[in-house]
Protein backbone atom coordinates (compact mmCIF):
# COMPACT_ATOMS: atom_id res chain seq x y z
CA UNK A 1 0.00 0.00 0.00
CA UNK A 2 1.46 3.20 -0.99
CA UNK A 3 0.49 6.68 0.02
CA UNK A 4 1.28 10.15 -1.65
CA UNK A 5 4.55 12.09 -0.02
CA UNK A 6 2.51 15.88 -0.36
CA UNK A 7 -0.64 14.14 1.54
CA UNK A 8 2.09 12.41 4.38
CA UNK A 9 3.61 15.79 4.57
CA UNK A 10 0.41 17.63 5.16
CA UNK A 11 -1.21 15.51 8.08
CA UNK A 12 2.37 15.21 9.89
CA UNK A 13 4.04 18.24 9.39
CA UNK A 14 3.45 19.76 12.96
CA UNK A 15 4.94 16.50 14.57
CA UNK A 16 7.39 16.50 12.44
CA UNK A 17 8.51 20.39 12.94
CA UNK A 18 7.40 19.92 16.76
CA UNK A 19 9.99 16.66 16.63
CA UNK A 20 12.58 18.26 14.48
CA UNK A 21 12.97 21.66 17.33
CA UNK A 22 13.52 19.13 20.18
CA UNK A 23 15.88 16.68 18.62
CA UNK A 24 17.72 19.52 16.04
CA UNK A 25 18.22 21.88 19.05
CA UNK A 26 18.15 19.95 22.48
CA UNK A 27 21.50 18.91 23.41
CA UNK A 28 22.88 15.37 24.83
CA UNK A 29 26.11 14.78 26.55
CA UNK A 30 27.88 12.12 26.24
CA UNK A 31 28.81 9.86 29.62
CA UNK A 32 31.77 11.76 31.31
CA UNK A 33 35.29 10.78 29.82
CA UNK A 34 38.65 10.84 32.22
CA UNK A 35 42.00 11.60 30.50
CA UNK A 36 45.21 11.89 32.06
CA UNK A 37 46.16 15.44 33.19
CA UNK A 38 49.54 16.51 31.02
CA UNK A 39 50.94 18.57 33.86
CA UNK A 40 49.86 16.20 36.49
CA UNK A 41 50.46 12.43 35.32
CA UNK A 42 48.55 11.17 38.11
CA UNK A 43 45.48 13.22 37.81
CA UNK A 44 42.26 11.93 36.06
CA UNK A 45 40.50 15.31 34.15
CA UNK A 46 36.38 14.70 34.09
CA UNK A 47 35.54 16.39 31.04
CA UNK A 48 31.87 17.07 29.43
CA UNK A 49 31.81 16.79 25.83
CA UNK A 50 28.44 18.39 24.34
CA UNK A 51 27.46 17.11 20.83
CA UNK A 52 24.40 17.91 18.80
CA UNK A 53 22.59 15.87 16.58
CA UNK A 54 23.45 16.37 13.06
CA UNK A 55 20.21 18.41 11.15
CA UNK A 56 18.18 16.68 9.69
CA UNK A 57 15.18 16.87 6.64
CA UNK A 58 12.09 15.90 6.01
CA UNK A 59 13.22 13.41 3.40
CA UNK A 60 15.04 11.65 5.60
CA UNK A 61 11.74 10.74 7.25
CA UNK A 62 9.58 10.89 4.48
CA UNK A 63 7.83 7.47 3.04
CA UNK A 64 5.65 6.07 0.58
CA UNK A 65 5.48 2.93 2.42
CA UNK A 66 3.78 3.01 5.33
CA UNK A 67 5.83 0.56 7.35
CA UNK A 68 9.15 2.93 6.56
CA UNK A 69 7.19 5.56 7.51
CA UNK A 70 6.35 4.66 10.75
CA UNK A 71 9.80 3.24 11.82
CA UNK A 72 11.19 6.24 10.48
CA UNK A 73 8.62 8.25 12.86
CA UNK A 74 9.86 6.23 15.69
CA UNK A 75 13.21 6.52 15.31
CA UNK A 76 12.94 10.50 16.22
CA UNK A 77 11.00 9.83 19.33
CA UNK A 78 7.56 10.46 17.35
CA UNK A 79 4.93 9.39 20.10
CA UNK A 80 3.11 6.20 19.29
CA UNK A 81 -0.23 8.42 19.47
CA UNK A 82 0.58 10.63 17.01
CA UNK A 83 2.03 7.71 14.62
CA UNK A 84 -1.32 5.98 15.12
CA UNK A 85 -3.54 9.34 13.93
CA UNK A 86 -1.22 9.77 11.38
CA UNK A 87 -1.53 6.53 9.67
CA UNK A 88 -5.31 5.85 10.52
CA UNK A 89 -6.00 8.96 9.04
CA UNK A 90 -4.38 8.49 5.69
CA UNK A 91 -5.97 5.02 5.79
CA UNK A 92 -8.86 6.42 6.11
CA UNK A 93 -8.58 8.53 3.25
CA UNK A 94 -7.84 6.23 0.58
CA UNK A 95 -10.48 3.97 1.95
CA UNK A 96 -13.14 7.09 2.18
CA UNK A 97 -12.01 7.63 -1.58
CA UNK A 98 -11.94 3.94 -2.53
CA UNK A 99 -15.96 4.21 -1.39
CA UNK A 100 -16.89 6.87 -3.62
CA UNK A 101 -15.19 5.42 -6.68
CA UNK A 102 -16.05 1.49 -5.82
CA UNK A 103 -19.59 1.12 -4.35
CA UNK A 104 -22.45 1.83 -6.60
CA UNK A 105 -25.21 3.26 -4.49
CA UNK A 106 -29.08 2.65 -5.09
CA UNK A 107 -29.80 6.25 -5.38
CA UNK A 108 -27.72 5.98 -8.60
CA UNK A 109 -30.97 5.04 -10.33
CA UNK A 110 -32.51 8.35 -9.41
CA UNK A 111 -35.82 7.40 -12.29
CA UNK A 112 -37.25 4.72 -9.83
CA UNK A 113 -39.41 5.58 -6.72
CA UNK A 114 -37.86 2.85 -5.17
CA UNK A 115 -34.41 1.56 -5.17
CA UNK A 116 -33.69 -1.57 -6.62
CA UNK A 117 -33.18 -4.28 -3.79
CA UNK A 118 -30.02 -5.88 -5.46
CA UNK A 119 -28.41 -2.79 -6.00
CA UNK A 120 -29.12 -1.84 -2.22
CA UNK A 121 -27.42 -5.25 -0.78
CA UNK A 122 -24.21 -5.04 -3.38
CA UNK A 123 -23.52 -1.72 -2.02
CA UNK A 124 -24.19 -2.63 1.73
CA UNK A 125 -21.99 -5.75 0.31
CA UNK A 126 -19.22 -3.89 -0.68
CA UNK A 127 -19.00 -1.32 1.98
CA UNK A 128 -18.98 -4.17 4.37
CA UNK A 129 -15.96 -5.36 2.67
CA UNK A 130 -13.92 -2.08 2.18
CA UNK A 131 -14.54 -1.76 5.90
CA UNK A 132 -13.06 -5.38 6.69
CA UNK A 133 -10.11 -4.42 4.26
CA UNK A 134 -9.46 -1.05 5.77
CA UNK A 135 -9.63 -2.42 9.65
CA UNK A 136 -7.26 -5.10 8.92
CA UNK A 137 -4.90 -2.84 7.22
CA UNK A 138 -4.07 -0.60 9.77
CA UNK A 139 -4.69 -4.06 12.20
CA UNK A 140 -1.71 -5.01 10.23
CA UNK A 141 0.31 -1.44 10.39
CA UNK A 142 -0.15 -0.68 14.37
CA UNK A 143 -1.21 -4.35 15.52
CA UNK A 144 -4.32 -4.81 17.42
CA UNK A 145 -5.77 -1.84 19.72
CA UNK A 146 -5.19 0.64 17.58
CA UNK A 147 -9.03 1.93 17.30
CA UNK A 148 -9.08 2.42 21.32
CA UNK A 149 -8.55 5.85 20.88
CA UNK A 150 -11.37 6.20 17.86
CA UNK A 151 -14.03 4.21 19.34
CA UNK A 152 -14.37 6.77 21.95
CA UNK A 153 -14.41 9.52 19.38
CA UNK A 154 -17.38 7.19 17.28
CA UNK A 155 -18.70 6.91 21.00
CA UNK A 156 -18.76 10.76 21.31
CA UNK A 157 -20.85 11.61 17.92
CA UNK A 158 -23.57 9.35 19.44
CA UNK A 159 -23.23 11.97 22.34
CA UNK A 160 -22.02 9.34 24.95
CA UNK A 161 -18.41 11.01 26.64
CA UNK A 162 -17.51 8.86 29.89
CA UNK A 163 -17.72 12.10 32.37
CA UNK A 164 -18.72 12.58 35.79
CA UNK A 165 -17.92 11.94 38.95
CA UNK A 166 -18.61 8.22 38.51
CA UNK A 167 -18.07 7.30 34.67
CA UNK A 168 -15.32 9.62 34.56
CA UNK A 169 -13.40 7.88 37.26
CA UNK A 170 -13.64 4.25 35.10
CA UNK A 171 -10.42 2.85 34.80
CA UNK A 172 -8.95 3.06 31.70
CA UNK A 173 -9.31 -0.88 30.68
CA UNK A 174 -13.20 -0.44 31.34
CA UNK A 175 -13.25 3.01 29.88
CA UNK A 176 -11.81 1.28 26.36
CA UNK A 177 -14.13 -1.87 26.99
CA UNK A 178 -17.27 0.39 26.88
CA UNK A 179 -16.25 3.12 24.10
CA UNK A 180 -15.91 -0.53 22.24
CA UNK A 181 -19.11 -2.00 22.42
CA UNK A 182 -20.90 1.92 22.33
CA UNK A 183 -18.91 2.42 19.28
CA UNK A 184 -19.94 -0.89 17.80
CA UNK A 185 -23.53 0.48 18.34
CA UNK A 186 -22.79 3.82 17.02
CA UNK A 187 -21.92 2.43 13.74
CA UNK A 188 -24.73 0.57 13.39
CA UNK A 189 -27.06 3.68 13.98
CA UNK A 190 -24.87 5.93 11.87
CA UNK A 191 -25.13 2.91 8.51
CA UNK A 192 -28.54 2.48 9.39
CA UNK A 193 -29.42 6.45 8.73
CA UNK A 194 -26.96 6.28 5.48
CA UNK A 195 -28.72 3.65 4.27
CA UNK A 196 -32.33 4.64 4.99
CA UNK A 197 -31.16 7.96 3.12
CA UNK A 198 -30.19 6.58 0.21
CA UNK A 199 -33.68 4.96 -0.09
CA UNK A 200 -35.39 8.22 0.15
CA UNK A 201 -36.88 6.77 3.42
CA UNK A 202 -37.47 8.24 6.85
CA UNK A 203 -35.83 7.36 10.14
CA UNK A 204 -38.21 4.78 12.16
CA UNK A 205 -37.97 5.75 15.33
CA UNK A 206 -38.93 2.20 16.49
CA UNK A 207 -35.56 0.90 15.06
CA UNK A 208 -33.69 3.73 16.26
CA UNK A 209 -35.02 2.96 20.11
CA UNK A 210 -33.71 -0.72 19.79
CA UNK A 211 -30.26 0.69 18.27
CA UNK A 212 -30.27 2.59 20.86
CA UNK A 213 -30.64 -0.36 23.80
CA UNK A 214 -28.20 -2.98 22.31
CA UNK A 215 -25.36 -2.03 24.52
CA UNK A 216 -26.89 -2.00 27.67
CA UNK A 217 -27.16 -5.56 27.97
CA UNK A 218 -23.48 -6.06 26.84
CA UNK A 219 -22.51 -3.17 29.43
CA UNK A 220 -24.30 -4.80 32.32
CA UNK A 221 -21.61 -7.19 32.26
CA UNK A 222 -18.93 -4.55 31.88
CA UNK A 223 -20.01 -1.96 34.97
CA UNK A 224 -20.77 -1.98 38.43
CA UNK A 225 -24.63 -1.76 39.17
CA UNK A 226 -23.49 1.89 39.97
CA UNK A 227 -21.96 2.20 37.28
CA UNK A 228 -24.66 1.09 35.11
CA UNK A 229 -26.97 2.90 36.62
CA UNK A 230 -24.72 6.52 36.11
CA UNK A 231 -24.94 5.22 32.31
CA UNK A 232 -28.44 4.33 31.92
CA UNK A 233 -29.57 7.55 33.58
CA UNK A 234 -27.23 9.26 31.21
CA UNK A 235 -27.51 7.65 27.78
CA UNK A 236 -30.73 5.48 28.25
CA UNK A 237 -33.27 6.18 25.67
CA UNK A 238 -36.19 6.41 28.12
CA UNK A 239 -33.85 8.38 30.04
CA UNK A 240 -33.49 10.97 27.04
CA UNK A 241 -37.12 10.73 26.25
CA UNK A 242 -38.02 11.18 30.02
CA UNK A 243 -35.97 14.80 30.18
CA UNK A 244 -38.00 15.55 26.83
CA UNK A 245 -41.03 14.91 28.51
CA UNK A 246 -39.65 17.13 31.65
CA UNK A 247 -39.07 20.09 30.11
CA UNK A 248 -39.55 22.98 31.79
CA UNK A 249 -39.71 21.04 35.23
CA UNK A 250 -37.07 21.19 38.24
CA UNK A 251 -37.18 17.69 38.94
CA UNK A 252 -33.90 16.73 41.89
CA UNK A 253 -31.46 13.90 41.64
CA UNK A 254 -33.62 11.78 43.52
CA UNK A 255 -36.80 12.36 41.92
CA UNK A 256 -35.62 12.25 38.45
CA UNK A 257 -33.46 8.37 39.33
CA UNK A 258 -37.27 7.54 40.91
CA UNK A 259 -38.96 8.23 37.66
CA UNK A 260 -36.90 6.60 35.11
CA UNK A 261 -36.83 3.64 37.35
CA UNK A 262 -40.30 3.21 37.64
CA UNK A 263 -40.65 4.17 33.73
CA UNK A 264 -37.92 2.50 32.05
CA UNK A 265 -39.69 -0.81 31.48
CA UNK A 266 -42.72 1.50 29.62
CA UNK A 267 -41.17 4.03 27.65
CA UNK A 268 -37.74 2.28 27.18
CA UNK A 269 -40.08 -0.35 24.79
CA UNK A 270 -39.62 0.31 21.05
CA UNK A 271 -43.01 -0.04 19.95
CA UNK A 272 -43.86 4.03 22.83
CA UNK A 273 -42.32 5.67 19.66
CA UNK A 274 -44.36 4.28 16.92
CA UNK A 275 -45.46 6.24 14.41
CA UNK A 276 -47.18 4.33 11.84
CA UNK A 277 -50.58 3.63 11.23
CA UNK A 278 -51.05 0.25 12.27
CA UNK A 279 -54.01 -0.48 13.92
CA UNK A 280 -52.17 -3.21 16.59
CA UNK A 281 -49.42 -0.91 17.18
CA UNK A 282 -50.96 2.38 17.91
CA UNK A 283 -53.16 0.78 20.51
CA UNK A 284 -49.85 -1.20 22.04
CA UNK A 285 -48.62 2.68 22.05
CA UNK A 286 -51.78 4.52 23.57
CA UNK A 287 -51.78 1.52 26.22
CA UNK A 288 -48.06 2.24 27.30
CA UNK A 289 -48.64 5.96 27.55
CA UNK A 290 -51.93 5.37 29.71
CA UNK A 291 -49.13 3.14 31.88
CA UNK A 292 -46.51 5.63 31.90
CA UNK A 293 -48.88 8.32 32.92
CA UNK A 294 -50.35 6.54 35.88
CA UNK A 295 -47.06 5.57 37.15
CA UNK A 296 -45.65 9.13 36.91
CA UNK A 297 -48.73 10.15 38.59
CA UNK A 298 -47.75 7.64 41.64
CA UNK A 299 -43.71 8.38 41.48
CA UNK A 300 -44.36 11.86 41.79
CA UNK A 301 -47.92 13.02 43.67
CA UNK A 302 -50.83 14.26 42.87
CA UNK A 303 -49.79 18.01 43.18
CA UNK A 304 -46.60 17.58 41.88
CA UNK A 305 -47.83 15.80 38.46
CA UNK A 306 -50.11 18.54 37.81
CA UNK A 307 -47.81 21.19 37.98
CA UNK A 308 -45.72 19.12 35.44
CA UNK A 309 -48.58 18.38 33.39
CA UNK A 310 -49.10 22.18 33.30
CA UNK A 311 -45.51 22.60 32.31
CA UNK A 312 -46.00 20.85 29.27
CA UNK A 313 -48.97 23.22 27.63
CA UNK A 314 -47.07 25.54 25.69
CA UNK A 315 -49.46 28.38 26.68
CA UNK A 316 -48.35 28.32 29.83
CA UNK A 317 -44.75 27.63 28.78
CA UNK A 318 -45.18 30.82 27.06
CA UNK A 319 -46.83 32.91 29.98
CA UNK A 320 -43.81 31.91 31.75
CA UNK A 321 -41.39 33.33 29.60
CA UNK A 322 -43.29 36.52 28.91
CA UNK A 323 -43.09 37.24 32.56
CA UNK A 324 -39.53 36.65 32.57
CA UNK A 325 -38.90 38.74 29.50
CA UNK A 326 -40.73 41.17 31.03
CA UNK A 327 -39.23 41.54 34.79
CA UNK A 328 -42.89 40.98 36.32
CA UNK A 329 -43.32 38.43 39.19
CA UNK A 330 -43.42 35.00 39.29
CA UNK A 331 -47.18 35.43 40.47
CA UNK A 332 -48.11 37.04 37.18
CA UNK A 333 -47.83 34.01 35.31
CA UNK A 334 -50.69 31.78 36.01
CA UNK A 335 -53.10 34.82 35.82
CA UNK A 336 -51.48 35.66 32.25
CA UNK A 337 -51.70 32.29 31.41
CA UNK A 338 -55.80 31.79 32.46
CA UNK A 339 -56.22 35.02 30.22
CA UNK A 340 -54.69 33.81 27.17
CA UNK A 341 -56.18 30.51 27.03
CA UNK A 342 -59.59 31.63 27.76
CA UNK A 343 -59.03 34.27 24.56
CA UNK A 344 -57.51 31.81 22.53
CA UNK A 345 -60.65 29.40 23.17
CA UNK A 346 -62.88 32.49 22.31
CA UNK A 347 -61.48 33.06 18.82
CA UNK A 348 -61.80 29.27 18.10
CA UNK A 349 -65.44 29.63 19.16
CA UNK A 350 -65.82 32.53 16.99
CA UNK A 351 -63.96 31.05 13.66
CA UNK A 352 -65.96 27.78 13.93
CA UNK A 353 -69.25 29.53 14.65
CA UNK A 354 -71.47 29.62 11.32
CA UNK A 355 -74.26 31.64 12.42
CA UNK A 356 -71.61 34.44 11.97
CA UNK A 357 -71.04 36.43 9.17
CA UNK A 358 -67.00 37.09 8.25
CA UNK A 359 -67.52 41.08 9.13
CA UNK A 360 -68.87 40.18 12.21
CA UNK A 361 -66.44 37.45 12.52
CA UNK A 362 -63.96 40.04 12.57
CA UNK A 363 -65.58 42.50 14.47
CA UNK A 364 -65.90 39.86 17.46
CA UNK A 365 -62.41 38.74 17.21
CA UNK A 366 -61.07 42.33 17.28
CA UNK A 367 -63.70 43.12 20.95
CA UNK A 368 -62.18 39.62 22.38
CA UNK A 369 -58.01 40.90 21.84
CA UNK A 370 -59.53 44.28 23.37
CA UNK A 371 -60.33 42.55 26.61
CA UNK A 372 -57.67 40.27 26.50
CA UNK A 373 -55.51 43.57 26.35
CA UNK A 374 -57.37 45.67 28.94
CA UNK A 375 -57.28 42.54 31.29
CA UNK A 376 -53.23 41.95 30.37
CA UNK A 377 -52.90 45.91 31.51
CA UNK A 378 -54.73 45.60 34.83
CA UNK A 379 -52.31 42.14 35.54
CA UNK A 380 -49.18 43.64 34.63
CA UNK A 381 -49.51 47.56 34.99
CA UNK A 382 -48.84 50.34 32.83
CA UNK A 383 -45.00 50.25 32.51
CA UNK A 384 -44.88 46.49 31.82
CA UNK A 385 -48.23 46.12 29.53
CA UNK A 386 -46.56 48.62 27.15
CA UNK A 387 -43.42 46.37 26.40
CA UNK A 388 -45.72 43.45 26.18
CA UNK A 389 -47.39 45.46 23.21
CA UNK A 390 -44.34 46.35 21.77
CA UNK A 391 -43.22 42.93 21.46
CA UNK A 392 -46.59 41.69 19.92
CA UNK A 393 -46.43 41.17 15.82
CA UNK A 394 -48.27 43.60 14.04
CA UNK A 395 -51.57 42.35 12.78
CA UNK A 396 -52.65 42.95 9.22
């Protein structure tokens, strides 16, 4: 396998100039030599002799074999990091190149609605197989272990980074063991949206959700229950979805570990983010949300629900955030947000009444903003009702 001196050149040039400065201009003595003194036969001199390394080029390093180049790398001192990036990246490059020129893709056929089934599995056939070739290349180059360092890269564009004051303090073997299997995941997810692309299809979120839950059962065997736990509440999918469904509610530690536990076995099932049509399905779906609902009902209280079930109408979301915007009290915002809704459920009265003419549709719409406004002025006062208008769209 040969690769391109300019290309070399341009990925390794800082180490190279970084590795050049130290060895080029960092002195090394050699081991102290004792001669006889001339005016003193019996006298051993201890002298220091300082020699420099003789400069050196870039050609001298330079390969297009990539076994020269990396013993060449090594041989200045080159850290086995930086060979690694070095390498996998130019790997990666003629293999990212070799897939654009090599696999014919599906979409190729850009007259058909949809793709043509054999063309989809001999490109998912030969991706599969540049991917086998490329992996045991550089297997081959930096012997095995050399994608440690990447799988927790693939790991982080699934969002999962091994932080915290629990995952963060994994040792380093189980740190690499779960980047692995996450990153094995992560692949999956990231061919499965290529190929659904290509087909012109959407993402199913079903398939997505039980993506998503394949490492966990690997990982269970990996971590600590602590440890698991610290990742499920993290990365889980019903963990995600459950901080979705929280918005806009200050839920503690505690409460939120409560919730996901008691939820988890509902909304962690593939079949809560359906969104087909299927008769079966949707009423599997509506029966888990009836479940999930109850039990968050329990987990949290009564009182406590309700406030997050009012947290999740985007009325009063938006109450909240005018109030803010505006500097008024927090006790504004409930009032605010009983006078919008009530006018907003006027003016759908109004447009779906048919006894009304459209002049006098308009004419009752207009009277029902007048008392939503002369109501919003009494709330918020004079000073504060005036920026609220200010920050309302014109009408037309």
């Amino acid at each position: 396998m040969r690769a391109r001196p300019w290309l070399i050149l341009s990925i390794a040039f800082n180490v190279f100039a970084a590795a050049y400065l130290y060895v080029a201009t960092e002195p090394f003595r050699e081991p102290v030599v004792s001669v006889p003194s001339a005016r003193y036969p019996g006298l051993l001199v201890r002298t220091n002799v300082v020699v420099r390394h003789e400069n050196f080029t870039w050609e001298q390093i330079e390969s297009t074999n990539y076994v020269t180049l990396i013993n060449n790398l090594r041989a200045i001192g080159c850290p086995e990091t930086t060979i690694r990036d070095i390498i996998t990246s130019e790997v990666n490059r003629v293999y990212a190149r070799r897939r654009v020129t090599e696999v014919v893709y599906a979409n190729y056929q850009w007259w058909l609605s949809d793709p043509d089934p054999e063309a989809v599995r001999a490109a998912s056939g030969k991706i599969a197989s540049l991917e086998a070739e490329r992996r045991e290349s550089l297997t081959s180059l930096l012997g095995p272990g050399w994608e440690m360092e990447s799988n927790a890269q693939i790991a982080a564009r699934g969002g999962i980074t091994l932080t915290g004051p629990i995952l963060g303090d994994l040792p380093a073997a189980i740190k690499q063991a779960v980047y692995a299997v996450v990153a094995v995941t992560q692949k999956k997810i990231e061919a499965y949206e290529q190929a659904r692309y290509q087909q012109g299809k959407s993402i199913d979120p079903m398939q997505m959700v039980r993506l998503r839950e394949e490492p966990f059962a690997q990982l269970a065997s990996v971590l600590t229950a602590e440890q698991y736990e610290e990742f499920a509440l993290r990365y889980a999918p019903a963990a995600q979805q459950l901080r979705e469904q929280m918005r806009g509610t200050e839920l503690t530690p505690d409460q939120f570990r409560d919730l996901f536990s008691a939820l988890n076995p509902i909304i962690g099932q593939p079949v809560y983010y359906y969104s087909g049509s299927d008769p079966q399905l949707l009423k599997q779906q509506q029966q888990l949300a009836a479940q999930a609902e109850a039990v968050t009902k329990q987990t949290l209280g009564a009182q406590f629900y309700a406030a997050c079930q009012l947290n999740q109408d985007p009325q009063y979301r938006a109450a909240k955030a005018t109030a803010q915007q505006l500097g008024v009290p927090d006790t504004t915002v409930m009032p605010m947000y009983e006078i919008n809704r009530a006018t907003q459920a006027e003016l759908d009265r109004i447009r779906k009444d048919d006894t009304l003419s459209s002049d006098e549709k308009v004419q009752a719409m207009a009277q029902t903003q007048v008392e939503q406004q002369q109501s919003l002025e009494e709330l918020l006062g004079p000073d504060a009702f005036q920026r609220w208008l200010e920050g309302q769209p014109a009408r037309k």
